[in-house]
C-alpha atoms as a PDB file:
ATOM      1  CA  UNK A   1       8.011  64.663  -9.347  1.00  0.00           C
ATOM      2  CA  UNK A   2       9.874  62.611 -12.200  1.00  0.00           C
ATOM      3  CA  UNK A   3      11.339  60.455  -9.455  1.00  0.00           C
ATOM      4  CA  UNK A   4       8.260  59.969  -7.414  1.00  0.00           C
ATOM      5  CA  UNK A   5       6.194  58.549 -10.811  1.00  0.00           C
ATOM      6  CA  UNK A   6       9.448  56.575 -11.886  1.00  0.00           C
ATOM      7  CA  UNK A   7       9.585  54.719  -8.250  1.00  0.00           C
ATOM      8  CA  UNK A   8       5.459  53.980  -8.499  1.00  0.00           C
ATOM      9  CA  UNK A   9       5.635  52.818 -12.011  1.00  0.00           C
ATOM     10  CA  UNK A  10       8.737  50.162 -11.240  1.00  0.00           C
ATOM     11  CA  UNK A  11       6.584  49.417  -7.450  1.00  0.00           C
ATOM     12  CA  UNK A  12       3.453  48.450 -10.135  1.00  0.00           C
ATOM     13  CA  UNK A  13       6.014  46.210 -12.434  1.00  0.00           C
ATOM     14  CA  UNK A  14       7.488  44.871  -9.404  1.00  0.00           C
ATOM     15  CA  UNK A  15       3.725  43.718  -7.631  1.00  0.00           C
ATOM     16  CA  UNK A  16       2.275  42.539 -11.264  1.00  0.00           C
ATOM     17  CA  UNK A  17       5.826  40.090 -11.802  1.00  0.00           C
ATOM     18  CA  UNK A  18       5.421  38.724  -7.831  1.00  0.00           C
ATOM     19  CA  UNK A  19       1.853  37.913  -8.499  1.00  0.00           C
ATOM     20  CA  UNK A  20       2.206  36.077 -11.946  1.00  0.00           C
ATOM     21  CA  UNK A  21       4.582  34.144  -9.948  1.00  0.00           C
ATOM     22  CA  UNK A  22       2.818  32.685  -7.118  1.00  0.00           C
ATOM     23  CA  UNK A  23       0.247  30.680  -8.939  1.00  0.00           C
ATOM     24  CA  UNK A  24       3.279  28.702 -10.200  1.00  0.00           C
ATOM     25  CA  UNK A  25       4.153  28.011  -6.660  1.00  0.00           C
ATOM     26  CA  UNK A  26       0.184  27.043  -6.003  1.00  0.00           C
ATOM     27  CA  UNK A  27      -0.132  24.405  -8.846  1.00  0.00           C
ATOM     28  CA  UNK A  28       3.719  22.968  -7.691  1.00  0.00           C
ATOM     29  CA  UNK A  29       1.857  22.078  -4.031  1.00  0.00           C
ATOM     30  CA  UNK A  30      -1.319  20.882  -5.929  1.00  0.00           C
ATOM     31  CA  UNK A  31       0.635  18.346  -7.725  1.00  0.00           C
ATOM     32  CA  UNK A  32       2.777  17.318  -5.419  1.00  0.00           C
ATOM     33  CA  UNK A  33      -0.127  16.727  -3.244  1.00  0.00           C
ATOM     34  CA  UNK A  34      -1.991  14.533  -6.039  1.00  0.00           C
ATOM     35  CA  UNK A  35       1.621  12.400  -6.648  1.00  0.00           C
ATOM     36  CA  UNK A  36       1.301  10.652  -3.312  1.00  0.00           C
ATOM     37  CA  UNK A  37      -0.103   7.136  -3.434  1.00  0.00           C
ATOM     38  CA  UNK A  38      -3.234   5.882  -1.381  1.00  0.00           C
ATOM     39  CA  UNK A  39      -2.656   2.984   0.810  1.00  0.00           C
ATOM     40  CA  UNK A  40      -4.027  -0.362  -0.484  1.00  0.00           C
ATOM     41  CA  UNK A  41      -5.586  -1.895   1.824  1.00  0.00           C
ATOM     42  CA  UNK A  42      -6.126  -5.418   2.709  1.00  0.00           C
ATOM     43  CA  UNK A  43      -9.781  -6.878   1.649  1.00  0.00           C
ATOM     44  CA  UNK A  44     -10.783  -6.625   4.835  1.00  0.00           C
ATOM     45  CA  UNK A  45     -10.876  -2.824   4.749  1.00  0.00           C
ATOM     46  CA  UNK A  46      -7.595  -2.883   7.123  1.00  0.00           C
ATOM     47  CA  UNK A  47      -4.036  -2.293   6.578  1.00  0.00           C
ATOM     48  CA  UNK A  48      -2.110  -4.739   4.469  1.00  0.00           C
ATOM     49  CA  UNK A  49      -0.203  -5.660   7.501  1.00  0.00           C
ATOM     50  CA  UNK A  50      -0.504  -7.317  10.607  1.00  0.00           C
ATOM     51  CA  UNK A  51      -0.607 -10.859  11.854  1.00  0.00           C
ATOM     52  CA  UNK A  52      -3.133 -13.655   9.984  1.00  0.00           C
ATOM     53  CA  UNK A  53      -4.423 -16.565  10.691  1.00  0.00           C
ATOM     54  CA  UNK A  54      -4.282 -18.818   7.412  1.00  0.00           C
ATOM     55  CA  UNK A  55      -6.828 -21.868   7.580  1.00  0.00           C
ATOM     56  CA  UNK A  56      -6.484 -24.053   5.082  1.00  0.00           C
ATOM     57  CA  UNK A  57      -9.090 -26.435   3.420  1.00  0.00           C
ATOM     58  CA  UNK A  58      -8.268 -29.436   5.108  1.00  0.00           C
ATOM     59  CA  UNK A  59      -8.249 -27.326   8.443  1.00  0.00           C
ATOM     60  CA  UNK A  60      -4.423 -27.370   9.069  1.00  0.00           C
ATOM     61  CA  UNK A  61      -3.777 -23.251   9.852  1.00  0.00           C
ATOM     62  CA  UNK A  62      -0.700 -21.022  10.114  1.00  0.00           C
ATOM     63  CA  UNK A  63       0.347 -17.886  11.261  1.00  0.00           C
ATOM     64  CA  UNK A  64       1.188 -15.091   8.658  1.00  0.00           C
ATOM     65  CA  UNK A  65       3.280 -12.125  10.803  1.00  0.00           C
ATOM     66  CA  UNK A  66       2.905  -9.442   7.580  1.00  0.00           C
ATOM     67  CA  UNK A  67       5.117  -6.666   8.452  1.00  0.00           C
ATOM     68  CA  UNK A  68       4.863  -2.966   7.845  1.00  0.00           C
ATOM     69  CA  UNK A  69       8.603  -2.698   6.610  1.00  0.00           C
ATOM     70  CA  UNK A  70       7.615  -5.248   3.177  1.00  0.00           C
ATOM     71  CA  UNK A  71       8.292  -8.548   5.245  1.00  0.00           C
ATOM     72  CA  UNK A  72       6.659 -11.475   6.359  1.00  0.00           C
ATOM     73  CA  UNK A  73       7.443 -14.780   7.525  1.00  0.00           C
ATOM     74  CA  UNK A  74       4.667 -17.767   7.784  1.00  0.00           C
ATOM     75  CA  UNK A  75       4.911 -19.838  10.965  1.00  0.00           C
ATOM     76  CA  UNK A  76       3.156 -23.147  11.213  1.00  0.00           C
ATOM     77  CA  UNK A  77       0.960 -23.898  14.719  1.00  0.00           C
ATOM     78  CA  UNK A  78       3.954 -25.753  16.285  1.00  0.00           C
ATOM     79  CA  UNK A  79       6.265 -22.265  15.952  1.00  0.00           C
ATOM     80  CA  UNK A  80       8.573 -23.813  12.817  1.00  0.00           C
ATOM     81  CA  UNK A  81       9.096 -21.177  10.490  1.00  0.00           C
ATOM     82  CA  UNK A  82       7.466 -22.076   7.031  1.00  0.00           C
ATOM     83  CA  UNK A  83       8.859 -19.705   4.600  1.00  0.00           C
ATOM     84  CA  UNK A  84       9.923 -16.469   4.405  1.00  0.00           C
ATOM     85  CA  UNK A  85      10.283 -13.174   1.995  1.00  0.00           C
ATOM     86  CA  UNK A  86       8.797  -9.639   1.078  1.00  0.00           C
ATOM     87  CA  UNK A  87       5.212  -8.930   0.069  1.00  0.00           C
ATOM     88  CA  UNK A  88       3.282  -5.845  -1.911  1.00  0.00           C
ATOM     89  CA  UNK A  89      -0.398  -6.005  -1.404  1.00  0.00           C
ATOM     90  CA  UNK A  90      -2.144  -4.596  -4.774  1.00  0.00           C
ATOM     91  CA  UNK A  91      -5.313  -3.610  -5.667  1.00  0.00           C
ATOM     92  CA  UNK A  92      -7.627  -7.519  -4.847  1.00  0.00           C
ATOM     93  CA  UNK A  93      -4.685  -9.333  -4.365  1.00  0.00           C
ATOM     94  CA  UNK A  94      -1.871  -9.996  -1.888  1.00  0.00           C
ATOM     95  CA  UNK A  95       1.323 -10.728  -3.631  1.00  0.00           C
ATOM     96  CA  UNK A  96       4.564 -12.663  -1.668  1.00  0.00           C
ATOM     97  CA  UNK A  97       8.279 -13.139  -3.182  1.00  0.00           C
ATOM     98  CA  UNK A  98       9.852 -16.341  -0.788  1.00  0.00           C
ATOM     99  CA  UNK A  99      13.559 -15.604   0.693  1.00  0.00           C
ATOM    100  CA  UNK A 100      14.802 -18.485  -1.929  1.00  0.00           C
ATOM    101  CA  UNK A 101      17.211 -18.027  -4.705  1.00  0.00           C
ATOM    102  CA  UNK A 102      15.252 -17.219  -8.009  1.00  0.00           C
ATOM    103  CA  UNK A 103      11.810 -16.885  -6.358  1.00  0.00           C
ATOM    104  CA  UNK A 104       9.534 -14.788  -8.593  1.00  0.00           C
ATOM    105  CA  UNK A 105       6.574 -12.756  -7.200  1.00  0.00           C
ATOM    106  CA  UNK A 106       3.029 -14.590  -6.748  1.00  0.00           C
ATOM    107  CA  UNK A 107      -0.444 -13.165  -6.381  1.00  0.00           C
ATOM    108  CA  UNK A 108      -3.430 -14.401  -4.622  1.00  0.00           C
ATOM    109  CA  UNK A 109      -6.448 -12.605  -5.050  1.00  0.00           C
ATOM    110  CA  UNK A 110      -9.083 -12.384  -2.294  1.00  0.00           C
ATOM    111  CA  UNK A 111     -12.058 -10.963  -1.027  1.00  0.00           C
ATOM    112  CA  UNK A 112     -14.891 -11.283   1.182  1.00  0.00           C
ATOM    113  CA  UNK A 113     -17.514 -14.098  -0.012  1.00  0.00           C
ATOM    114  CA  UNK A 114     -20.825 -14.039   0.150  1.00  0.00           C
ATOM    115  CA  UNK A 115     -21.170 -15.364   3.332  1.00  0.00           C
ATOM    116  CA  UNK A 116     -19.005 -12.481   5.160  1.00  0.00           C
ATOM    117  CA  UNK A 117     -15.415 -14.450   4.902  1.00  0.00           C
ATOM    118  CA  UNK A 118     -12.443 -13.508   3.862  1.00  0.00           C
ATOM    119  CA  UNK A 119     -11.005 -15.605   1.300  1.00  0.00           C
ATOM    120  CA  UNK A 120      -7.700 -15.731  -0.651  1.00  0.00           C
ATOM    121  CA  UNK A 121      -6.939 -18.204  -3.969  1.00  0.00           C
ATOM    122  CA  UNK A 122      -3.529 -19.519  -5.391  1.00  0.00           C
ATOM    123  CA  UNK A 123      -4.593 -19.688  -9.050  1.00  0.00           C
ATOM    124  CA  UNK A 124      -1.979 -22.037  -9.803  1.00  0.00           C
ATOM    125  CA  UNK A 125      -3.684 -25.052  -7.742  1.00  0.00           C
ATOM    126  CA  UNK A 126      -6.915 -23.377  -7.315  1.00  0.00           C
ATOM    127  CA  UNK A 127      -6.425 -23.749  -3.430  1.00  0.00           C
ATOM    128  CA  UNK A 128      -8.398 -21.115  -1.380  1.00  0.00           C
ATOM    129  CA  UNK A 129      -7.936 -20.688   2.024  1.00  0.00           C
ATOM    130  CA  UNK A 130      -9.518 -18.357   4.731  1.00  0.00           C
ATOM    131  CA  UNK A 131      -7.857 -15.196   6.576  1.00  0.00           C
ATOM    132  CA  UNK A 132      -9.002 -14.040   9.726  1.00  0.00           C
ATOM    133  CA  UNK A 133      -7.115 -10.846  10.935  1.00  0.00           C
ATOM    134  CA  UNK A 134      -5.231 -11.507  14.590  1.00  0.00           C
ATOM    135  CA  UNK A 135      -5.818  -9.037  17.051  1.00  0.00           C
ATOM    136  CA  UNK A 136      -2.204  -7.334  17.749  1.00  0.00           C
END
């Protein structure tokens, strides 16, 4: 009878230590869950990549080709490569880093305007031009 209450009382030690454990293993998930990033997204609501049409103010355009792997490479309308290099887009603002020896990272903001149009700005010549998304 010793034995029997011996092996029920260690079976009760044993379930209360397994249980105190798994909430551990609960909050581990929960925060790993929480640790992964949102997508930004581009200002029109869509992924940050795809191919754009830039128009500029004088009404020259080009083609943006914004790739999902961090490149991009800007192609003017006659097919000649422009430029080149990687891009992060960040919370109202698309930000490039050209394929040239000590480039540094630049930021445009944009957003939609008033009047429904998306709009990006180089805030070093105060140049804004329009993006219209390509369809793919």
């Amino acid at each position: 009878m010793k034995r029997i209450a011996l092996v029920a009382a260690l079976a009760v030690i044993s379930a209360c230590s397994q249980s105190a454990e798994a909430p551990e293993a609960e909050a581990t998930t929960e925060t790993t869950a929480e640790a992964v990033p949102a997508e930004v997204m581009a200002a029109d609501g869509g992924p940050a990549y795809g191919k754009f049409k830039i128009t500029q103010a004088d009404g020259t355009s080009f083609t943006d080709d914004v790739r999902p792997d961090g490149t991009y490479t800007s192609t003017a309308a006659d097919g000649t490569v422009m430029q080149s290099g990687t891009w992060v887009q960040k919370p109202g603002e698309y930000c490039t880093t050209k394929d040239e020896e000590g480039a540094v990272e630049e930021c445009y903001p944009e957003k939609i305007d008033d009047k429904g149009v998306w709009i990006s700005s180089n805030t070093k010549t105060g140049e804004t031009v329009m993006v219209e998304r390509l369809p793919e």
